[in-house]
PDB file of N, CA and C in Angstrom:
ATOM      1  N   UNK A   1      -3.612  17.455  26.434  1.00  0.00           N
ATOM      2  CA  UNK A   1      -4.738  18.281  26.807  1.00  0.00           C
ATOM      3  C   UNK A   1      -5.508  18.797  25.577  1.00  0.00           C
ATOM      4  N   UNK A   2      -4.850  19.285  24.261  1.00  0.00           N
ATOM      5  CA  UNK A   2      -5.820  19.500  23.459  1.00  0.00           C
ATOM      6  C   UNK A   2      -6.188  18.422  22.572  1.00  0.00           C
ATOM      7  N   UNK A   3      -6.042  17.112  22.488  1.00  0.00           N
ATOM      8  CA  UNK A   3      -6.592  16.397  22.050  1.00  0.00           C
ATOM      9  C   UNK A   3      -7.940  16.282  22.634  1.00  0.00           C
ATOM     10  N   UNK A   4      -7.920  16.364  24.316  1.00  0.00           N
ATOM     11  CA  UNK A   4      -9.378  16.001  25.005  1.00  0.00           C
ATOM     12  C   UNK A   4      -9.976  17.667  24.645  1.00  0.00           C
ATOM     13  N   UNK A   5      -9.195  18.329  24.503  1.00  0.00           N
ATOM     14  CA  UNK A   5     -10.579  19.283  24.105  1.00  0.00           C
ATOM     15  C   UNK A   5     -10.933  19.227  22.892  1.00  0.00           C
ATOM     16  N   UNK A   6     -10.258  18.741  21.789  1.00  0.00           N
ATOM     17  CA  UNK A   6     -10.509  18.674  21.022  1.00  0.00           C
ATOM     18  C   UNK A   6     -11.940  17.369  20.759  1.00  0.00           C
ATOM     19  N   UNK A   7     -11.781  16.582  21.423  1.00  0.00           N
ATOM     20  CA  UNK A   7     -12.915  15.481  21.454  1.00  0.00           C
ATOM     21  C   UNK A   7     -13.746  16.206  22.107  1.00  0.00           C
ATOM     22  N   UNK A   8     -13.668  16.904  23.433  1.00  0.00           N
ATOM     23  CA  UNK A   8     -15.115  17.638  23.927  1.00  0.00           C
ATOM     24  C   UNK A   8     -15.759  18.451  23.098  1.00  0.00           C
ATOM     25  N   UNK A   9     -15.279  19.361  22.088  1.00  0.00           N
ATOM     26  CA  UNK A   9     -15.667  19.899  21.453  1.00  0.00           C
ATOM     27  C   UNK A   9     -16.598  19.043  20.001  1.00  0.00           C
ATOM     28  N   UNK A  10     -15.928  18.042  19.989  1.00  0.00           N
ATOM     29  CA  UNK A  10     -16.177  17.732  18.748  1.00  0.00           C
ATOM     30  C   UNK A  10     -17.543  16.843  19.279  1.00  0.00           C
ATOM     31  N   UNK A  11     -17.371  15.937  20.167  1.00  0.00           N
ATOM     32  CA  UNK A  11     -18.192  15.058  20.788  1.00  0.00           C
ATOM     33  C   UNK A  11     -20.009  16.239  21.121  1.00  0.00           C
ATOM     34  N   UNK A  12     -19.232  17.237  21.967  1.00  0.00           N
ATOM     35  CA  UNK A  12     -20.692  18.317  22.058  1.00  0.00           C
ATOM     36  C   UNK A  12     -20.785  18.850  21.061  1.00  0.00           C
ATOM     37  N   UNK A  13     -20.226  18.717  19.603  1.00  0.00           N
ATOM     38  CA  UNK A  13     -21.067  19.011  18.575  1.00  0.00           C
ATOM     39  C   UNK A  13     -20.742  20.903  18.580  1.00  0.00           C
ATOM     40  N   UNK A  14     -20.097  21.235  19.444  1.00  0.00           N
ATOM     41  CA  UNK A  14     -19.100  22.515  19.116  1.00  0.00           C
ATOM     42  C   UNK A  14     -18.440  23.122  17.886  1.00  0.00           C
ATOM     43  N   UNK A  15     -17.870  21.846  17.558  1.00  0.00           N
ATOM     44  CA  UNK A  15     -17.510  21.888  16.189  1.00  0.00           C
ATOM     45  C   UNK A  15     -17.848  20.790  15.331  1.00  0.00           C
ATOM     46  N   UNK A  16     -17.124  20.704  14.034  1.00  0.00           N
ATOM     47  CA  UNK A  16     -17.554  19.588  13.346  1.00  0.00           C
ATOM     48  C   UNK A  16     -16.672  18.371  13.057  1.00  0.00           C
ATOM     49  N   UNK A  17     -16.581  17.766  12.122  1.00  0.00           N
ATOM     50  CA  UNK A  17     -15.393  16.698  11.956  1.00  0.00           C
ATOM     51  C   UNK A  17     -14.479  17.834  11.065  1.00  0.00           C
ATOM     52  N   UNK A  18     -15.063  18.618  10.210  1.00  0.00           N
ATOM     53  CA  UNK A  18     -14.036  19.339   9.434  1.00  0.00           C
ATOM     54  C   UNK A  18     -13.329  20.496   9.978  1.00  0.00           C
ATOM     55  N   UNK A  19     -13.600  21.017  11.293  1.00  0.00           N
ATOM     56  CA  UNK A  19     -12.996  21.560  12.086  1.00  0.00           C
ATOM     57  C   UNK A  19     -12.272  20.493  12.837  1.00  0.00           C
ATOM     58  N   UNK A  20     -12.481  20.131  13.267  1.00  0.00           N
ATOM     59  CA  UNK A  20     -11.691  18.964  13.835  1.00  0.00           C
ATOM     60  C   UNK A  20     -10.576  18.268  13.683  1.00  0.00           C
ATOM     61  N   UNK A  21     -10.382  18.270  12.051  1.00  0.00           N
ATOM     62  CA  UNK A  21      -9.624  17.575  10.742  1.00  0.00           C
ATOM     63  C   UNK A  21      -9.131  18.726  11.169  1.00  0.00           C
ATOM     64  N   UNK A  22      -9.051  19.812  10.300  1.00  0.00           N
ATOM     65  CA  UNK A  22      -8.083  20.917  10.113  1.00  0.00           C
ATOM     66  C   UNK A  22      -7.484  20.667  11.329  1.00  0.00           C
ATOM     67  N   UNK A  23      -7.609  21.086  12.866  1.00  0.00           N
ATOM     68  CA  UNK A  23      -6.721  21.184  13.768  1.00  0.00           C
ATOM     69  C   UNK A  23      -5.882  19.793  13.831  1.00  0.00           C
ATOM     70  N   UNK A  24      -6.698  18.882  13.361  1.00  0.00           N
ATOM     71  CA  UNK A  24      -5.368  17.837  13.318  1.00  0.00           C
ATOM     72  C   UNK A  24      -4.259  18.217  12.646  1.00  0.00           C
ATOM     73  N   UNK A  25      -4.416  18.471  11.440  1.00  0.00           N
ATOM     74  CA  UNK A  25      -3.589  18.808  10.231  1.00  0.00           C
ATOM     75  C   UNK A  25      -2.965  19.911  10.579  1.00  0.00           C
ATOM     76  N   UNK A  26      -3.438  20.767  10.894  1.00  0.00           N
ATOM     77  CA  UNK A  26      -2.634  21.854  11.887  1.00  0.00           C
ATOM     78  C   UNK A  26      -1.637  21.322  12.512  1.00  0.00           C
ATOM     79  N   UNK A  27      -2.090  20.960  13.783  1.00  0.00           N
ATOM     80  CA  UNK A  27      -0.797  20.379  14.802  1.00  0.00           C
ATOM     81  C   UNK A  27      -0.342  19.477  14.024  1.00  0.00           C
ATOM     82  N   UNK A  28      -0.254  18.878  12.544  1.00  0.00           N
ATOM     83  CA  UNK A  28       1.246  18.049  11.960  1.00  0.00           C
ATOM     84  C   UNK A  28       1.988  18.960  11.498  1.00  0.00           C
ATOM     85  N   UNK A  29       1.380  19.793  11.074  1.00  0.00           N
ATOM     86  CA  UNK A  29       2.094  20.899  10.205  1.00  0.00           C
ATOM     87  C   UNK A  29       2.922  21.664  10.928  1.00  0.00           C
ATOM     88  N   UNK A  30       2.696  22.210  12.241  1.00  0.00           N
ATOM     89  CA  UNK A  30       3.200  22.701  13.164  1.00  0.00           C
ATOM     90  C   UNK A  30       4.655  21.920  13.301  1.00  0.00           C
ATOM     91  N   UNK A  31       4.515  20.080  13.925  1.00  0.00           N
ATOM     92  CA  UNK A  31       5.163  19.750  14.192  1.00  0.00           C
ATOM     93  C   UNK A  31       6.332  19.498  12.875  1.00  0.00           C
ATOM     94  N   UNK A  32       5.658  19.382  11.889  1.00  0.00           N
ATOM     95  CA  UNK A  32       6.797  18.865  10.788  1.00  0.00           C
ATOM     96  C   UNK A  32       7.502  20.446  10.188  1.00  0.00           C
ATOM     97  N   UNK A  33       6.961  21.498  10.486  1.00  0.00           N
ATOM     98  CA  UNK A  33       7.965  22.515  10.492  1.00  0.00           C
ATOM     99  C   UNK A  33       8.604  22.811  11.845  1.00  0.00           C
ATOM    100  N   UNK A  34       8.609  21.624  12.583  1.00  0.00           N
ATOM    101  CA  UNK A  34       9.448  22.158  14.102  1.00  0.00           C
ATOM    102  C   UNK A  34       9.353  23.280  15.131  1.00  0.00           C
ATOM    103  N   UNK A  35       7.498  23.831  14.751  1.00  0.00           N
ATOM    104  CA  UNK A  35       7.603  24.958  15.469  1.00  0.00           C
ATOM    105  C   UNK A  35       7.222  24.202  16.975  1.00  0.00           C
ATOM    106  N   UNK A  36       7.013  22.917  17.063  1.00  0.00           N
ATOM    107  CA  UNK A  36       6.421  22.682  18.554  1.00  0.00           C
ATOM    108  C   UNK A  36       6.978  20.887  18.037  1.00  0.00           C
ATOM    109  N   UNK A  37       7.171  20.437  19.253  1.00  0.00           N
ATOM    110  CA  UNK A  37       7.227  18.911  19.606  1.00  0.00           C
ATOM    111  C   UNK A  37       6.319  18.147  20.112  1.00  0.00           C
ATOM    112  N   UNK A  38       5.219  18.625  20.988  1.00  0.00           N
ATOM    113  CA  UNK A  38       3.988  17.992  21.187  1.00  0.00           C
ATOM    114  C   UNK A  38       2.899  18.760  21.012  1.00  0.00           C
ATOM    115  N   UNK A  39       1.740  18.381  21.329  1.00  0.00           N
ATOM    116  CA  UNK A  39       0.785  18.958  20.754  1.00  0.00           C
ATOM    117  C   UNK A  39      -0.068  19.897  21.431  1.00  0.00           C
ATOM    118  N   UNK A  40       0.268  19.437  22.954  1.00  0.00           N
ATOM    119  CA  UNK A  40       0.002  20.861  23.612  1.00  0.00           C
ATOM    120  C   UNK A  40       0.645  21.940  23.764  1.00  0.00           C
ATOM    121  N   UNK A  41       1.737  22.287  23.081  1.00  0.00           N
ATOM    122  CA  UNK A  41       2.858  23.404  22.741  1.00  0.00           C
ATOM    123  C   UNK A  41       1.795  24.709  21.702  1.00  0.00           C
ATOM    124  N   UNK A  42       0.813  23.789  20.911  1.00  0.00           N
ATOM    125  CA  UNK A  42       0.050  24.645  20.654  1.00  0.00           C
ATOM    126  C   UNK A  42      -1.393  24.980  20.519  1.00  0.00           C
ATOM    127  N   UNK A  43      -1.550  24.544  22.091  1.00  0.00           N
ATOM    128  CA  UNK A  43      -3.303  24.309  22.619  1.00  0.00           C
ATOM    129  C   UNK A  43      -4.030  25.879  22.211  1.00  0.00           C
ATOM    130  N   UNK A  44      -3.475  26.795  22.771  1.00  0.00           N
ATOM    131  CA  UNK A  44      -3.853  28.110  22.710  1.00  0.00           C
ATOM    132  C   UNK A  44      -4.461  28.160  21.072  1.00  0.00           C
ATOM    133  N   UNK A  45      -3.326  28.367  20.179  1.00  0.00           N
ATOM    134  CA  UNK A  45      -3.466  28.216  18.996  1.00  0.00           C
ATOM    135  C   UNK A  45      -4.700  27.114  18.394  1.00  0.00           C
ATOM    136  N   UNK A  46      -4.342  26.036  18.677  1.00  0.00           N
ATOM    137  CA  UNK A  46      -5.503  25.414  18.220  1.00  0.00           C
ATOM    138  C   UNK A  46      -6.911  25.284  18.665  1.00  0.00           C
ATOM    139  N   UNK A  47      -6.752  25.788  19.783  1.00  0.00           N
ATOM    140  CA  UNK A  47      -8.809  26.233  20.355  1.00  0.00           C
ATOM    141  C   UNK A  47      -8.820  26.926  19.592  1.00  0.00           C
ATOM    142  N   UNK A  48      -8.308  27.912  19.089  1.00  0.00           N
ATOM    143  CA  UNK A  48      -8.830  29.232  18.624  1.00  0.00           C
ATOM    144  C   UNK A  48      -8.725  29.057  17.139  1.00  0.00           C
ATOM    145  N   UNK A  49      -8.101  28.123  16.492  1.00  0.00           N
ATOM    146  CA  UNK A  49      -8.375  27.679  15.050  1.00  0.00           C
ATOM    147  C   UNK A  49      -9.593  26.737  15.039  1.00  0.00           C
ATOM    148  N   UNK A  50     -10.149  25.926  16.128  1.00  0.00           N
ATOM    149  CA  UNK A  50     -11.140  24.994  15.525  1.00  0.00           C
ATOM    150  C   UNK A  50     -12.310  25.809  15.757  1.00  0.00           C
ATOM    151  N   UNK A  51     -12.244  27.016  16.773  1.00  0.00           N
ATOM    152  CA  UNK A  51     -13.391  27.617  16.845  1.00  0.00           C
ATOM    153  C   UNK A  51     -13.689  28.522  15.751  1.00  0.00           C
ATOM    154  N   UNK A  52     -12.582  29.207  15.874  1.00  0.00           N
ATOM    155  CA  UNK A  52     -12.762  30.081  14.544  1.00  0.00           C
ATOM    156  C   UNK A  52     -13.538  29.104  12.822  1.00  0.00           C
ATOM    157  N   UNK A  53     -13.201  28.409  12.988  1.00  0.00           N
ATOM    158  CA  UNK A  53     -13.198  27.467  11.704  1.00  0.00           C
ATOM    159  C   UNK A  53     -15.097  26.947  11.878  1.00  0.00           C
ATOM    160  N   UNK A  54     -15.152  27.005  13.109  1.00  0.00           N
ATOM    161  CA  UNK A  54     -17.130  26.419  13.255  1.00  0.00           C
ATOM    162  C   UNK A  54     -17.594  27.945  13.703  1.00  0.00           C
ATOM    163  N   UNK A  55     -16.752  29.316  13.870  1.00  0.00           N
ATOM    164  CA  UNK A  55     -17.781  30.287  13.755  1.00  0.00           C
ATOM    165  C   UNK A  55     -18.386  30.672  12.296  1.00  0.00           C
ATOM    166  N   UNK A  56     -17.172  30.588  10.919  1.00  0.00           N
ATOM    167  CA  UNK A  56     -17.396  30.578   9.969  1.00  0.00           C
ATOM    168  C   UNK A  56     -18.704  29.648   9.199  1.00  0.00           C
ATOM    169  N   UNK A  57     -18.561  28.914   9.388  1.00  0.00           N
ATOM    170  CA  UNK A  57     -19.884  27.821   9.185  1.00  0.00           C
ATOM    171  C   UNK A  57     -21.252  28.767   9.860  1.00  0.00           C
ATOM    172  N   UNK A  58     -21.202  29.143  10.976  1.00  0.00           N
ATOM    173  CA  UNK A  58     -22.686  29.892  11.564  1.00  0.00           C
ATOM    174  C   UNK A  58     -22.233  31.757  11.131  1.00  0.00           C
ATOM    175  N   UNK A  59     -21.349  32.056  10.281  1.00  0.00           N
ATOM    176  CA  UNK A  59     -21.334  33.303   9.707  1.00  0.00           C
ATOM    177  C   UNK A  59     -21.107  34.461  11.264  1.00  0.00           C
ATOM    178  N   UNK A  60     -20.707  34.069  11.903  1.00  0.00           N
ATOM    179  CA  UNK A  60     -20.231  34.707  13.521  1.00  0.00           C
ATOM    180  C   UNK A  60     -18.866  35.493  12.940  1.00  0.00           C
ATOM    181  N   UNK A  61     -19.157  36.604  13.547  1.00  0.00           N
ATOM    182  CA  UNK A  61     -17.911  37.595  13.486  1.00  0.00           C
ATOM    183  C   UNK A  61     -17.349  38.216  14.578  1.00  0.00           C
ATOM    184  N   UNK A  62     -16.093  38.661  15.001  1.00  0.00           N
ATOM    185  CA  UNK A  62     -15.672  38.664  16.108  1.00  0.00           C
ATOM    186  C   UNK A  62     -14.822  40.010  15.737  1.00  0.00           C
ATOM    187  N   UNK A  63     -14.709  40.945  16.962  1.00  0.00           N
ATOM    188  CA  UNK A  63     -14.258  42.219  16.228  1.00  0.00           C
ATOM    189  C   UNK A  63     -12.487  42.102  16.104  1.00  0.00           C
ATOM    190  N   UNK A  64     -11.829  42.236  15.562  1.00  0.00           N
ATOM    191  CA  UNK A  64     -10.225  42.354  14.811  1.00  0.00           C
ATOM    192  C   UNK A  64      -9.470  42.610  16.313  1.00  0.00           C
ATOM    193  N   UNK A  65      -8.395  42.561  16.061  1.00  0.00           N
ATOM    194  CA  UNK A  65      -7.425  42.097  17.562  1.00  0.00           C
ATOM    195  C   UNK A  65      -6.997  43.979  17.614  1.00  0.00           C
ATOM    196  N   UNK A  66      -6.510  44.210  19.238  1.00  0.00           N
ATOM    197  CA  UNK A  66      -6.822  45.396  19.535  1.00  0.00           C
ATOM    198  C   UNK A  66      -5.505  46.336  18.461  1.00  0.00           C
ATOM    199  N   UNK A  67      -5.775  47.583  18.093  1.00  0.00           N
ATOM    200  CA  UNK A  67      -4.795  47.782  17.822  1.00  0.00           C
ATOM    201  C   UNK A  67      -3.216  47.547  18.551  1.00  0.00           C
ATOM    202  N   UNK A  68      -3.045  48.322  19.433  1.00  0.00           N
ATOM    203  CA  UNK A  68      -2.242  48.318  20.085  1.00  0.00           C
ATOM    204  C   UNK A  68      -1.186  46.852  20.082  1.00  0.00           C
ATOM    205  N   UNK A  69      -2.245  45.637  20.470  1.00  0.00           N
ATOM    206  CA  UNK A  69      -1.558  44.579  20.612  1.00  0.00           C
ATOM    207  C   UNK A  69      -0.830  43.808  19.406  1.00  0.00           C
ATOM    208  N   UNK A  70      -1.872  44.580  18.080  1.00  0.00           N
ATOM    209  CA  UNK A  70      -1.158  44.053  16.667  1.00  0.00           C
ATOM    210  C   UNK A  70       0.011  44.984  16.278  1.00  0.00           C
ATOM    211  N   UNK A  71       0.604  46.003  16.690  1.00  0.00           N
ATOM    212  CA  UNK A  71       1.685  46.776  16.470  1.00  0.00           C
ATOM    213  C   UNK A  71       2.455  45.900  17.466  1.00  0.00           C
ATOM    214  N   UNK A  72       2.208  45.597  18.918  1.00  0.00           N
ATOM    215  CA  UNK A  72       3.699  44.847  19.522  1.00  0.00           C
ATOM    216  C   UNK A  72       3.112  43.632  19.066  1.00  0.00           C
ATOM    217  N   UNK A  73       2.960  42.942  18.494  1.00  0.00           N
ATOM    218  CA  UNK A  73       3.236  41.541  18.011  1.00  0.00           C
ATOM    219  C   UNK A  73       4.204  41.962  16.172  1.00  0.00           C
ATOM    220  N   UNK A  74       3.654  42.826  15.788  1.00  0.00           N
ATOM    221  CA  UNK A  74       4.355  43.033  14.855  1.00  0.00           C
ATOM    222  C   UNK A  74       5.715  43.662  14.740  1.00  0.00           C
ATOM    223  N   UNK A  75       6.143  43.969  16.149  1.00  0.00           N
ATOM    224  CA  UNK A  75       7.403  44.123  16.409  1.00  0.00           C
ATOM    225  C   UNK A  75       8.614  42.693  17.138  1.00  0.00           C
ATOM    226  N   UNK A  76       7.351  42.079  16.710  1.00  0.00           N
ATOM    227  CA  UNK A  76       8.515  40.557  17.240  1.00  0.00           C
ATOM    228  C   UNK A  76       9.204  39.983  16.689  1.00  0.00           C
ATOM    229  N   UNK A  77      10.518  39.498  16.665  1.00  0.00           N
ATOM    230  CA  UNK A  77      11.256  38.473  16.024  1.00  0.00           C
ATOM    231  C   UNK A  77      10.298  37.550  15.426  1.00  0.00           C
ATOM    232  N   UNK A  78       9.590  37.473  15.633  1.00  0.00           N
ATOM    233  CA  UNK A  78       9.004  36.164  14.819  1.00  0.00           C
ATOM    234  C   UNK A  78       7.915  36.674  14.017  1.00  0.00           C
ATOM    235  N   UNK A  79       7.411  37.722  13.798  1.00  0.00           N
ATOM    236  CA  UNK A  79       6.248  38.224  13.354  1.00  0.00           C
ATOM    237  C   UNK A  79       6.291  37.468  12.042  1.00  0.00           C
ATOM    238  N   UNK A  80       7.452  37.906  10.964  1.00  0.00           N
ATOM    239  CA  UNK A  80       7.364  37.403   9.906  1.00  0.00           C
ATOM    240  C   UNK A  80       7.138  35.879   9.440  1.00  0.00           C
ATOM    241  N   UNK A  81       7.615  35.436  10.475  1.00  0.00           N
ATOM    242  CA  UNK A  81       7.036  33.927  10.996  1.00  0.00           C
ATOM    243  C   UNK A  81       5.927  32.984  10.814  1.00  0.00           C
ATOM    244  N   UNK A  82       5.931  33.889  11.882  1.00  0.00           N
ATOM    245  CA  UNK A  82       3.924  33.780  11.874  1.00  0.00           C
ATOM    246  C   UNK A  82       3.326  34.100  10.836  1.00  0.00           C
ATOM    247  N   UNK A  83       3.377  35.327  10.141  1.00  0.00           N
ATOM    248  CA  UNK A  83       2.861  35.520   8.803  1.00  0.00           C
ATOM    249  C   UNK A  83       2.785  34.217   7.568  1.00  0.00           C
ATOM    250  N   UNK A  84       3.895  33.714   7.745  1.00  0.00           N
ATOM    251  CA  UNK A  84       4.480  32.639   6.818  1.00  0.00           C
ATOM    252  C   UNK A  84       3.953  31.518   6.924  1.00  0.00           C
ATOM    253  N   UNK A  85       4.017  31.143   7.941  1.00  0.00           N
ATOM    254  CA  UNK A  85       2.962  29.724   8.668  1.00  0.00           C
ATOM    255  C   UNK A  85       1.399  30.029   8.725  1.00  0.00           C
ATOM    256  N   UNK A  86       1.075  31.178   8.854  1.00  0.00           N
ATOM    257  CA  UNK A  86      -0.524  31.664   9.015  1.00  0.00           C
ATOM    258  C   UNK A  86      -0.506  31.318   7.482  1.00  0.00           C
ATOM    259  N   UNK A  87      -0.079  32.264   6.237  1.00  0.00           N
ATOM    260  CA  UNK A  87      -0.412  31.870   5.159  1.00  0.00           C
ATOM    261  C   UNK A  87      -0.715  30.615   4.654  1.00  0.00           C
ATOM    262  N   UNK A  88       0.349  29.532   5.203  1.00  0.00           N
ATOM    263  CA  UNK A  88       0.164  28.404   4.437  1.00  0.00           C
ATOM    264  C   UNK A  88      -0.591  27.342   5.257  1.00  0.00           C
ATOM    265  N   UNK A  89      -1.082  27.594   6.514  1.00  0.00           N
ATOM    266  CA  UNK A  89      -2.342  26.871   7.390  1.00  0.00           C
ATOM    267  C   UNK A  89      -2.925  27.324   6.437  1.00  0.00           C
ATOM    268  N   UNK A  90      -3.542  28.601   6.047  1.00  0.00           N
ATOM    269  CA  UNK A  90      -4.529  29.446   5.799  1.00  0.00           C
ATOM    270  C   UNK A  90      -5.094  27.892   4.293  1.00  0.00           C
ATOM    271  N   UNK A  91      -3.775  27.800   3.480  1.00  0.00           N
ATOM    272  CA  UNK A  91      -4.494  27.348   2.306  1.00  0.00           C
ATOM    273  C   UNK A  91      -4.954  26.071   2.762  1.00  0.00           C
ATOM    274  N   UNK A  92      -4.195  25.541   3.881  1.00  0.00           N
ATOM    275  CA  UNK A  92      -5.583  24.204   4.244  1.00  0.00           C
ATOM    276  C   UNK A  92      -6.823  23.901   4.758  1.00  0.00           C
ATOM    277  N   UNK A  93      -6.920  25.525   4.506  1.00  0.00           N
ATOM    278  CA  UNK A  93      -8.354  25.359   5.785  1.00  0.00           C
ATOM    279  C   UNK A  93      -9.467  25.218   5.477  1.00  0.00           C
ATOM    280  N   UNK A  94     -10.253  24.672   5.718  1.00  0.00           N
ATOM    281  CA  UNK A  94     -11.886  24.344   5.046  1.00  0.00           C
ATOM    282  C   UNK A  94     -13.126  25.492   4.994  1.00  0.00           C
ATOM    283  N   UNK A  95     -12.255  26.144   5.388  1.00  0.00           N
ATOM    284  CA  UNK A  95     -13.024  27.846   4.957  1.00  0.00           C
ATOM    285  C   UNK A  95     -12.278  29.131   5.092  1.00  0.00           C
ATOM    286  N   UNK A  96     -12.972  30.373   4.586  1.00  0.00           N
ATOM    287  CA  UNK A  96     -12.420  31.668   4.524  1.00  0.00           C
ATOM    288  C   UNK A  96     -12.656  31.767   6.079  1.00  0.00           C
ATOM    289  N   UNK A  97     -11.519  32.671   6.345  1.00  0.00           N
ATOM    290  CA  UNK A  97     -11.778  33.232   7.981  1.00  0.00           C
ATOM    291  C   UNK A  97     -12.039  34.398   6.979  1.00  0.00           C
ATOM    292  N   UNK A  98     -12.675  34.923   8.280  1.00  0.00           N
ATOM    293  CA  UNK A  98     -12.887  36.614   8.256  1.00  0.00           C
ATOM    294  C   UNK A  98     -11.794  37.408   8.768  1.00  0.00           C
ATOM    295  N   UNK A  99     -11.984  38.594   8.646  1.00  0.00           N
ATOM    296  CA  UNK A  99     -10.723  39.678   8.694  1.00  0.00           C
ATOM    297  C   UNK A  99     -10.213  39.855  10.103  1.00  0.00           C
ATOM    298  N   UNK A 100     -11.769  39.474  11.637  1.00  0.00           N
ATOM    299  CA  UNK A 100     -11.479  39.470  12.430  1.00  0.00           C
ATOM    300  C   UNK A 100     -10.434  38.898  13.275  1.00  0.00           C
ATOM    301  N   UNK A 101     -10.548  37.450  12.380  1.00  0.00           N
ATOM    302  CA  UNK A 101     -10.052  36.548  13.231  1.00  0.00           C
ATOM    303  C   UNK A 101      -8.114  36.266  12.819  1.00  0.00           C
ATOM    304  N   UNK A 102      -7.916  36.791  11.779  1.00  0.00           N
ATOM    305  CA  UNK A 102      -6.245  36.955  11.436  1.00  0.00           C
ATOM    306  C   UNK A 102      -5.530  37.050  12.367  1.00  0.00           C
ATOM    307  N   UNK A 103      -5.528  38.603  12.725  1.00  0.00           N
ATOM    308  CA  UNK A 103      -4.636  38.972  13.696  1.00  0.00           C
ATOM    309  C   UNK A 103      -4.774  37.984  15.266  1.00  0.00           C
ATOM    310  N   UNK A 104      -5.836  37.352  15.295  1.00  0.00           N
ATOM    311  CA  UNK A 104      -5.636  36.174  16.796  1.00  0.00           C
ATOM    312  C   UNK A 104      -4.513  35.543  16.550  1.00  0.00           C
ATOM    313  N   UNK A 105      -5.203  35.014  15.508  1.00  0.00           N
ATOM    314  CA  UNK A 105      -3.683  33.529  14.731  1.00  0.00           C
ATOM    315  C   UNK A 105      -2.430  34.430  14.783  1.00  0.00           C
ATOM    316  N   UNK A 106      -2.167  35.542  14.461  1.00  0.00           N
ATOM    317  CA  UNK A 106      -0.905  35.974  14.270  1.00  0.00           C
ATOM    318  C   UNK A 106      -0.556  35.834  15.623  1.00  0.00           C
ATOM    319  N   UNK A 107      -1.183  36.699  16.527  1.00  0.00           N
ATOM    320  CA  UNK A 107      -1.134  36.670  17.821  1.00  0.00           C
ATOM    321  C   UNK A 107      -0.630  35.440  19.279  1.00  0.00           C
ATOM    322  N   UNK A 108      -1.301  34.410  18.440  1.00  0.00           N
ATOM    323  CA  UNK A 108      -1.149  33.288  19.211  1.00  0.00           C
ATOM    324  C   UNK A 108      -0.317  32.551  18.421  1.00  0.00           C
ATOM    325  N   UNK A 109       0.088  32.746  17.184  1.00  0.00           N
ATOM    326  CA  UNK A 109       1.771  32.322  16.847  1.00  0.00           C
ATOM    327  C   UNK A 109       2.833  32.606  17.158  1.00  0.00           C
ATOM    328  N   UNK A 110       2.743  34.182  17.248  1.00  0.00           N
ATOM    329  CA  UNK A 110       4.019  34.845  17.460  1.00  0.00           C
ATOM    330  C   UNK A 110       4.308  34.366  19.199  1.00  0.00           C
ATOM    331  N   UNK A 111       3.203  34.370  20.057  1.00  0.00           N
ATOM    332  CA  UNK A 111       2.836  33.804  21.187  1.00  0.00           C
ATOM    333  C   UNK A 111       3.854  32.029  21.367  1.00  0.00           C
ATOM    334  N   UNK A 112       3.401  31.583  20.359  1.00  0.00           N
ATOM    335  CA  UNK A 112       3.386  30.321  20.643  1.00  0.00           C
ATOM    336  C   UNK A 112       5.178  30.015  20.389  1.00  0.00           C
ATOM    337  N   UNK A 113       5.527  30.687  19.555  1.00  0.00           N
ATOM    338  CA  UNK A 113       7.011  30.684  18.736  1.00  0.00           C
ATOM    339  C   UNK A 113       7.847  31.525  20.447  1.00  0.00           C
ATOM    340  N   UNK A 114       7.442  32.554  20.464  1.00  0.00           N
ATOM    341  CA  UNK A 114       8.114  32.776  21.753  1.00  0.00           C
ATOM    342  C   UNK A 114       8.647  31.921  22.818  1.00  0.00           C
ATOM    343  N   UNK A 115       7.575  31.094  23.145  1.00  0.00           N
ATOM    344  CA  UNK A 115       7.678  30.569  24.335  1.00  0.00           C
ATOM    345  C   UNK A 115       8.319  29.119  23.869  1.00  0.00           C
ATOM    346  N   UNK A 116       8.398  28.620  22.606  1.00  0.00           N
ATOM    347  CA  UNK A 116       8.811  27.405  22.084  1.00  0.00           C
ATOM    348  C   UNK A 116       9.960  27.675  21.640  1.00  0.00           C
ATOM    349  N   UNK A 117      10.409  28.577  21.638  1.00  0.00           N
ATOM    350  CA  UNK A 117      11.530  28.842  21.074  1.00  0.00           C
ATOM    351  C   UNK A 117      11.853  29.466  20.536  1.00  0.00           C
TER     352      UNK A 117
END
């Protein structure tokens, strides 16, 4: 399933090829640190990295994740996790995110690690 969104998106020109790329490279990275086995294990996650990645390109800002919800994600077994894997996506990515968009990714890691395991 996120491969075809990933082509709808890319095909309507939603995003670009270099958004596009990154979420590939994403979901290997994912898989070759074993946080997921297929690639819709982390659909959530990756809409929200290729978008984020073509709001940056049009300078779009999105307001920071609610408080509340970044204190219980930061009380999860996996928080530190996520931190760890966010960092080192972070250095492949074909642009700066903004400050808004962090805490999603944390969000939809710690998310994604839950339910995967």
């Amino acid at each position: 399933m996120i491969q075809e969104k990933l082509a709808v998106l890319k095909n309507s020109q939603v995003i670009d090829d270099e958004a596009y790329n990154y979420s590939q490279d994403a979901i290997e990275y994912l898989k070759k640190r074993k946080l997921i086995e297929q690639d819709d294990e982390a659909d959530v996650f990756i809409t929200h990295l290729a978008m984020a990645t073509a709001r940056q390109q049009t300078d779009e800002v999105i307001a920071s994740v609610d408080e509340s919800i970044k204190n219980e994600i930061q009380q999860s077994e996996h928080y530190e996790k996520a931190v760890d894997v966010w960092n080192e996506l972070k250095q492949l990515a074909p642009t700066k995110f903004g400050s808004g968009e962090e805490g999603y990714f944390l969000l939809h890691l710690v998310t994604m690690m839950q339910t995967n395991g």
